[in-house]
Protein backbone atom coordinates (compact mmCIF):
# COMPACT_ATOMS: atom_id res chain seq x y z
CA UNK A 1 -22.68 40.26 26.63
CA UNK A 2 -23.82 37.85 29.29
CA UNK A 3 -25.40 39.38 32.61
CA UNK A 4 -22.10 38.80 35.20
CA UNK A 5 -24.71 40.68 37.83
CA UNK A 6 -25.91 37.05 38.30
CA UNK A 7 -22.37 36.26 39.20
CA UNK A 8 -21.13 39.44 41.38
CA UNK A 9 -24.23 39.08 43.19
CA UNK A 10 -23.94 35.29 44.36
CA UNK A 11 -20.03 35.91 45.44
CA UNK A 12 -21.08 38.46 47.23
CA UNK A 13 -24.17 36.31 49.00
CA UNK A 14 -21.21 34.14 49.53
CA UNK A 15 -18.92 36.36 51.39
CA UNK A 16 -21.76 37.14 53.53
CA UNK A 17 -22.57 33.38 53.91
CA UNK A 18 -18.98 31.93 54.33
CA UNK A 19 -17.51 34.73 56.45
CA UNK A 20 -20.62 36.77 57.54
CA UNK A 21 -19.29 40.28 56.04
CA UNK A 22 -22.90 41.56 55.72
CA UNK A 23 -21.27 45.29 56.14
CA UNK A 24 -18.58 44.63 53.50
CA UNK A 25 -21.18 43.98 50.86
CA UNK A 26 -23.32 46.02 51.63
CA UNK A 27 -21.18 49.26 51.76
CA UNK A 28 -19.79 48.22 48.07
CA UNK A 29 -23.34 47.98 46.38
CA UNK A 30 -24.29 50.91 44.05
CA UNK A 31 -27.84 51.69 44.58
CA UNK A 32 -30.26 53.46 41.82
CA UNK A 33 -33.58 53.81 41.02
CA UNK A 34 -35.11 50.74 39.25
CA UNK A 35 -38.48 49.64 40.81
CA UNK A 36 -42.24 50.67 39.77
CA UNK A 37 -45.34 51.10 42.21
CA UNK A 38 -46.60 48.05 39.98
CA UNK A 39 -48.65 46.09 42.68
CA UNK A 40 -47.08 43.06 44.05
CA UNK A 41 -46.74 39.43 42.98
CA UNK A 42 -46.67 36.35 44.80
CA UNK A 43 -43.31 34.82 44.03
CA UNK A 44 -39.97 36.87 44.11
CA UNK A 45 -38.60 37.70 40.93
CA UNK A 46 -35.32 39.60 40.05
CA UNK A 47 -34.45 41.30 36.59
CA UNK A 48 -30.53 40.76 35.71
CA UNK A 49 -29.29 42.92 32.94
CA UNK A 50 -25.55 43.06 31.04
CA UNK A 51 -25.10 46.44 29.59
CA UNK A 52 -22.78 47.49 26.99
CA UNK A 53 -21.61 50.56 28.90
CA UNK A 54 -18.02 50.89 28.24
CA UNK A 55 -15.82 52.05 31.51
CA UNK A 56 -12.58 52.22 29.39
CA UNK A 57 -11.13 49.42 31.43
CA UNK A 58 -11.18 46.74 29.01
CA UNK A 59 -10.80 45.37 26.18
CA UNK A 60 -13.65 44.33 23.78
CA UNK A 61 -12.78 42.51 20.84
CA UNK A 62 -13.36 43.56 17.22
CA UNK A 63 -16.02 46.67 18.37
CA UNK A 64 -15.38 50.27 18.74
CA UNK A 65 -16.74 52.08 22.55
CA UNK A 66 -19.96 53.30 22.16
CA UNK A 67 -21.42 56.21 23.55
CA UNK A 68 -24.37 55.71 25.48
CA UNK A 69 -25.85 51.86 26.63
CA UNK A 70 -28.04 48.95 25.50
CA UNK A 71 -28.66 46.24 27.98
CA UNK A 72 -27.63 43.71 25.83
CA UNK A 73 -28.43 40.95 27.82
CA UNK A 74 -31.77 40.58 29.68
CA UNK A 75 -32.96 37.74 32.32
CA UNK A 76 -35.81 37.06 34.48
CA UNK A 77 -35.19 35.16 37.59
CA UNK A 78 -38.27 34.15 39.50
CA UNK A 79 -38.56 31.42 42.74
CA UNK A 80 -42.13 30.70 43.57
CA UNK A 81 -43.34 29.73 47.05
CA UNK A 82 -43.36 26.29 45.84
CA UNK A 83 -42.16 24.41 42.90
CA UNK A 84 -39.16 24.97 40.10
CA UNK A 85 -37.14 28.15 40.10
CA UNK A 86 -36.78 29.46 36.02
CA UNK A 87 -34.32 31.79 34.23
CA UNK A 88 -35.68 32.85 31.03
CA UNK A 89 -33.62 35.43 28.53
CA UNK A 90 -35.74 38.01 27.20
CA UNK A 91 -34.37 38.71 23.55
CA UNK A 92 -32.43 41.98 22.79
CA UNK A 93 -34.05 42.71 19.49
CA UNK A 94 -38.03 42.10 21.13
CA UNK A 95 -40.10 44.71 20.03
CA UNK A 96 -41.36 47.01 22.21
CA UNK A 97 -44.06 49.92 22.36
CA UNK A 98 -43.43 52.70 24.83
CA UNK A 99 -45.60 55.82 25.35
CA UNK A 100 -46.85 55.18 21.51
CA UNK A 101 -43.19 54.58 20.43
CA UNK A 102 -41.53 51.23 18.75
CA UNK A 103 -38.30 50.15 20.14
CA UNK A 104 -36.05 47.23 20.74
CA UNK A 105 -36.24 46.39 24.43
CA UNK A 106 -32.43 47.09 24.57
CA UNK A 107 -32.82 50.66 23.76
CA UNK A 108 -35.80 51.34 26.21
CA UNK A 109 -33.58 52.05 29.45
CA UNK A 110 -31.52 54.75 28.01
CA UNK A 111 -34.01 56.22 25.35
CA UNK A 112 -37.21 56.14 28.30
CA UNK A 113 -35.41 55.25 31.85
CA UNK A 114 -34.51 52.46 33.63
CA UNK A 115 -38.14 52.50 35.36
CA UNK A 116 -39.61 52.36 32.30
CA UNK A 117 -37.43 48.85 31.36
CA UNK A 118 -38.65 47.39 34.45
CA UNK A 119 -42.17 47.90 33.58
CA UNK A 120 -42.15 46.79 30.07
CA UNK A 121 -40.85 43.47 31.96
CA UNK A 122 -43.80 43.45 33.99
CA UNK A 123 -46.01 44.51 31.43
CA UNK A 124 -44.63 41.56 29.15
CA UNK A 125 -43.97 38.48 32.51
CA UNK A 126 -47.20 39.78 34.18
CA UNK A 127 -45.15 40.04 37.53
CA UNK A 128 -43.87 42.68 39.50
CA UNK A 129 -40.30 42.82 39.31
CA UNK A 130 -38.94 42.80 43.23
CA UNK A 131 -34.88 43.60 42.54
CA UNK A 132 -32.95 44.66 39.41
CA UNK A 133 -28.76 44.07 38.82
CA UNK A 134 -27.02 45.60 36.22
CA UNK A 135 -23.33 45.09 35.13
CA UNK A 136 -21.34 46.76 32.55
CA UNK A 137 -18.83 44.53 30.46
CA UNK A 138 -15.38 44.89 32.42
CA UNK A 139 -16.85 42.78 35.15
CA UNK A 140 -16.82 39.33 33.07
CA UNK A 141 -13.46 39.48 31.76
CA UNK A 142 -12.04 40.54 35.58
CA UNK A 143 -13.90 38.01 37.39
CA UNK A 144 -12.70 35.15 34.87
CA UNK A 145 -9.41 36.39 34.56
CA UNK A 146 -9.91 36.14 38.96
CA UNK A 147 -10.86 32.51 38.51
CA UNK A 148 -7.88 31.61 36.39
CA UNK A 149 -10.20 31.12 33.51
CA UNK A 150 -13.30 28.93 32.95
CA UNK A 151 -13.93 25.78 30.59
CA UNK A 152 -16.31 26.88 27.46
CA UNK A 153 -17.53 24.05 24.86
CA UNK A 154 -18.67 25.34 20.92
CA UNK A 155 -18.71 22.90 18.34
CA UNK A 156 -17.61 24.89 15.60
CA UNK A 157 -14.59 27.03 13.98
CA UNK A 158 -15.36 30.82 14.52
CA UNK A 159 -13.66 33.82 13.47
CA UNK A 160 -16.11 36.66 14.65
CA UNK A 161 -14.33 40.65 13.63
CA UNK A 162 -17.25 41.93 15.63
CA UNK A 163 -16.97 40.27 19.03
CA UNK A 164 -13.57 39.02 18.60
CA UNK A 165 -13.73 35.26 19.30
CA UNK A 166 -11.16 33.31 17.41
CA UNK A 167 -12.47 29.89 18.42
CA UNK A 168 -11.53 26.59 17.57
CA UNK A 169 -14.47 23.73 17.37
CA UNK A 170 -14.39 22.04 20.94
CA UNK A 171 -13.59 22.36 24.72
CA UNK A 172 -11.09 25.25 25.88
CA UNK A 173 -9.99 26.75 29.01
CA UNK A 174 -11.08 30.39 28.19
CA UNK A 175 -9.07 33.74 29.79
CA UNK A 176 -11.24 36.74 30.28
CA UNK A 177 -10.91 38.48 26.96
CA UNK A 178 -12.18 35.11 25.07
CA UNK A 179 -14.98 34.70 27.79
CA UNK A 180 -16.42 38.04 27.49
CA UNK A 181 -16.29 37.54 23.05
CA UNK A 182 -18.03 34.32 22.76
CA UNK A 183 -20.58 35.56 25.24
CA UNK A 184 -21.44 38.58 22.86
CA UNK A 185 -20.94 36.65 19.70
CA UNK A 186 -23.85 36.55 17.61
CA UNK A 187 -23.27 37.24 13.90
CA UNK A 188 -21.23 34.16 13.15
CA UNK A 189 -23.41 32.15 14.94
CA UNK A 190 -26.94 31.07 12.72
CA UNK A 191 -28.97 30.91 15.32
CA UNK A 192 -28.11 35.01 16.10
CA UNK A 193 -29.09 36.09 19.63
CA UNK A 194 -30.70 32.84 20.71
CA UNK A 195 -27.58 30.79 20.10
CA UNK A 196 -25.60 33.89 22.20
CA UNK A 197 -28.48 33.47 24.90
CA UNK A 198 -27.74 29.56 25.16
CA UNK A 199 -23.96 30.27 25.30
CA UNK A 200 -24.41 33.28 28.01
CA UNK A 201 -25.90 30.57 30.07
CA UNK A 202 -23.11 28.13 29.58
CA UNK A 203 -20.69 31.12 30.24
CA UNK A 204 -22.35 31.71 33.84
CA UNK A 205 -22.44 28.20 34.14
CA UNK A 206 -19.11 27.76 34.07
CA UNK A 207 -18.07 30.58 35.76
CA UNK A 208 -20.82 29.76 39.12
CA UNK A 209 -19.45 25.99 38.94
CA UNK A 210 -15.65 27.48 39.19
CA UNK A 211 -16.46 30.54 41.94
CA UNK A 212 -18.09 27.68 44.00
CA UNK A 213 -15.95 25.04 44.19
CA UNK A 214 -13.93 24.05 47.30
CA UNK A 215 -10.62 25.25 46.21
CA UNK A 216 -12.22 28.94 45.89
CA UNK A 217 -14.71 29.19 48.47
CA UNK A 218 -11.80 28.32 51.24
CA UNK A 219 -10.16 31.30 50.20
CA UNK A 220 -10.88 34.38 52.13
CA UNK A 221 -8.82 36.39 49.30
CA UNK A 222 -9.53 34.66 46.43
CA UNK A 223 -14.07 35.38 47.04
CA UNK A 224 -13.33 38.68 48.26
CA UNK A 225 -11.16 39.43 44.91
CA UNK A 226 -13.87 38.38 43.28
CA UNK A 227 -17.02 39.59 44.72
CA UNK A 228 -15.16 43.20 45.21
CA UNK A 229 -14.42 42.74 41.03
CA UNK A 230 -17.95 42.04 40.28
CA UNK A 231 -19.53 44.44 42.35
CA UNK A 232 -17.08 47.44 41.22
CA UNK A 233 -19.70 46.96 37.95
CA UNK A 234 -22.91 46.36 39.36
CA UNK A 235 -25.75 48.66 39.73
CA UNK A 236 -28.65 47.17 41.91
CA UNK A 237 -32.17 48.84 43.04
CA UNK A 238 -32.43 50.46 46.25
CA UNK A 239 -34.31 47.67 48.14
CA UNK A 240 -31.26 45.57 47.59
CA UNK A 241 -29.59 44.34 50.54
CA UNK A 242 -27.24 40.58 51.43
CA UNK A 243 -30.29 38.86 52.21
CA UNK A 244 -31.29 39.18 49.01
CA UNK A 245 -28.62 38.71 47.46
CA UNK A 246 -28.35 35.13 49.27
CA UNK A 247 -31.93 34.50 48.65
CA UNK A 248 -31.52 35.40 44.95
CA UNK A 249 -28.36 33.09 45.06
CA UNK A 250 -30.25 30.15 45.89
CA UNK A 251 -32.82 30.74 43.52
CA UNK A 252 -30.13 30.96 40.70
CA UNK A 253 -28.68 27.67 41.66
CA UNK A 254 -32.23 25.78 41.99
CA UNK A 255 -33.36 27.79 38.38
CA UNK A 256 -29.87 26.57 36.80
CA UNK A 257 -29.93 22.86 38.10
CA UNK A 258 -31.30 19.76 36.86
CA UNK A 259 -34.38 20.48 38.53
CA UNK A 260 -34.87 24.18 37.07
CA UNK A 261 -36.57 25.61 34.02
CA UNK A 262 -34.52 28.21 31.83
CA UNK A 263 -34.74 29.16 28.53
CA UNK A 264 -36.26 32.12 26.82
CA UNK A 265 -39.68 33.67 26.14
CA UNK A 266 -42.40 32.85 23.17
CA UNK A 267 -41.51 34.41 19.83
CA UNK A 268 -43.99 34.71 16.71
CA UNK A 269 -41.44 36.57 14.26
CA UNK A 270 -37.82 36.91 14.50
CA UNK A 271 -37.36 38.81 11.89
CA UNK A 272 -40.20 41.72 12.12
CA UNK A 273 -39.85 44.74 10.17
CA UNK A 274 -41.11 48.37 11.59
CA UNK A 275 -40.18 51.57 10.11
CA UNK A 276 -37.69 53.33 12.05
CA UNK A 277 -36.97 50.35 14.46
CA UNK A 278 -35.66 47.79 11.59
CA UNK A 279 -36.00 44.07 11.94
CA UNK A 280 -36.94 43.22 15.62
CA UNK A 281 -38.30 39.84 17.41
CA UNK A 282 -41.69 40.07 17.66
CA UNK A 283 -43.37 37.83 20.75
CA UNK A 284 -46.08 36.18 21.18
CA UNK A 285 -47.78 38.02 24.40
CA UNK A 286 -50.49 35.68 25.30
CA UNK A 287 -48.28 32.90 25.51
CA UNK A 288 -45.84 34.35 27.57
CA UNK A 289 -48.28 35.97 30.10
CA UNK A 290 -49.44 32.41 30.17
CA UNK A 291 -45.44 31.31 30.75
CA UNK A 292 -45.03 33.42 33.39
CA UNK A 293 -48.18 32.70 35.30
CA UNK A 294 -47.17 28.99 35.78
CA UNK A 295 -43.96 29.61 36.37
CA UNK A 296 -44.69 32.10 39.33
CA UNK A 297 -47.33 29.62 40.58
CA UNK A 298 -44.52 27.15 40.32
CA UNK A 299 -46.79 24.13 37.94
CA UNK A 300 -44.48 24.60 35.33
CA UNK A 301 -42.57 21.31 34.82
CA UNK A 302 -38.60 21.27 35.07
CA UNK A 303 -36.84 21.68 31.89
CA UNK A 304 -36.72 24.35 28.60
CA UNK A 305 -39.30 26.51 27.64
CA UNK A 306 -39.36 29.23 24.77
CA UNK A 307 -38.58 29.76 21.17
CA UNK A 308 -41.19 29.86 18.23
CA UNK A 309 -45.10 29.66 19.52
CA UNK A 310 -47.21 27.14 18.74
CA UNK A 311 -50.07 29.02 15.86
């Protein structure tokens, strides 16, 4: 599940920047509690989740609804005063200890509260989170099927019953349906959630480079379809407002250029047993609190960052 927030967010910084409809967006953002009191940080970060909420809308591949949520998908955005914007995916399975209780971070929203997320974010990036999007799964497949569709490359055959994807080794135009299952692929693929983290960033890739091209940005109808189909999923914090949205836009597009950093966090164990939790990622915390310092001071150098820490 790849974190379309990013997405619904920057069409709607769009509308507002294209056609100035700061009312329009704002009246169509859904507002909850997100944020600590953790003190503040110098550079402006934003926490983008995909949660597998189900909304009975849509279709999703080879797996049953679910009752409750995970946010499957978890990014951290941050834009320091000076120097390379970053996107680095937190992974799903990262083990987590909350009020003296072990948990995947995916499970910490709905077992301990969406506050409590946020601060295991900060706890882990050493930064105080500023905003927080959330979007359930219906809004990728609308916003792609919107768009016509959006080019996707894998270099191998997959036939995945638990996302869905029937793919083909190569380069194809991808509807909604197929978008949405090879971003939440993961058991076919060997590298597990890290290879579905790269492809979740090719997916938003794809769909950003499509949603701002010329033929779709002249189109009064054709943004507004879209940012109205993105934002009917998204759940934002209350401090969330167009400007940020275009400021967060512009850090997206500097974090996801040739001049960003993206990637994920430091990892010592993927495959970490605990009683009652099951195998989990277990990360390396000095090393990212060290990430995340030069990459809100903005020394980090331009490029990719993460995977297994250096011993």
């Amino acid at each position: 599940m790849i974190t379309l927030c990013t997405l619904a967010l920057l069409l709607a910084a769009l509308v507002v920047a294209v056609f100035g409809a700061w009312n329009w967006v704002d009246g169509k953002l859904d507002k909850t509690d997100w944020l600590t009191s953790s003190a503040d940080t110098p550079a402006s970060t934003w926490l983008l989740l995909g949660s597998d909420e189900r909304d009975g809308s849509t279709q999703y591949g080879g797996e049953a609804d679910i009752e409750g949520f995970r946010t499957d998908t978890i990014l951290v955005l941050t834009k320091p005063k000076s120097g390379p914007s970053s996107l680095i995916s937190i992974p799903r399975d990262s083990l987590m200890e909350v009020d003296g209780q072990y948990m995947k971070i995916n499970a910490v929203a709905q077992l301990a509260g969406k506050q409590a997320l946020v601060g295991q974010v900060e706890e882990l990036t050493g930064q105080h989170i500023d905003h927080v999007a959330q979007i359930k799964f219906g809004g990728l497949q609308q916003i792609v099927d919107a768009l016509g569709g959006i080019e996707l490359c894998y270099d191998q055959d997959v036939q995945d019953a638990y996302s869905g994807l029937n793919w083909q080794a190569g380069c194809h135009t991808a509807d909604g349906t197929t978008a949405l299952a090879f971003a939440r692929m993961r058991y076919a693929d060997v590298q597990g959630d890290f290879g579905r983290n790269e492809r979740q960033r090719q997916v938003i890739s794809a769909i950003v480079t499509k949603a701002t091209s010329k033929q779709t940005l002249t189109s009064w109808s054709t943004v507004t379809k879209l940012a109205d189909a993105g934002l009917a999923a998204v759940s934002v914090d209350n401090d969330t407002n167009p400007y940020t949205l275009l400021t967060m836009a512009l850090a997206f597009k500097d974090a996801t250029g040739d001049n960003g950093i993206s990637g994920s966090v430091y990892w010592s164990n993927p495959d970490y047993y605990v009683d009652g939790v099951g195998s989990s990622v277990l990360l390396d915390n000095a090393k990212n609190t060290e990430l995340f310092e030069q990459l809100a001071a903005g020394t980090h150098k331009a490029g990719s960052v993460g995977t297994l820490a250096e011993s």
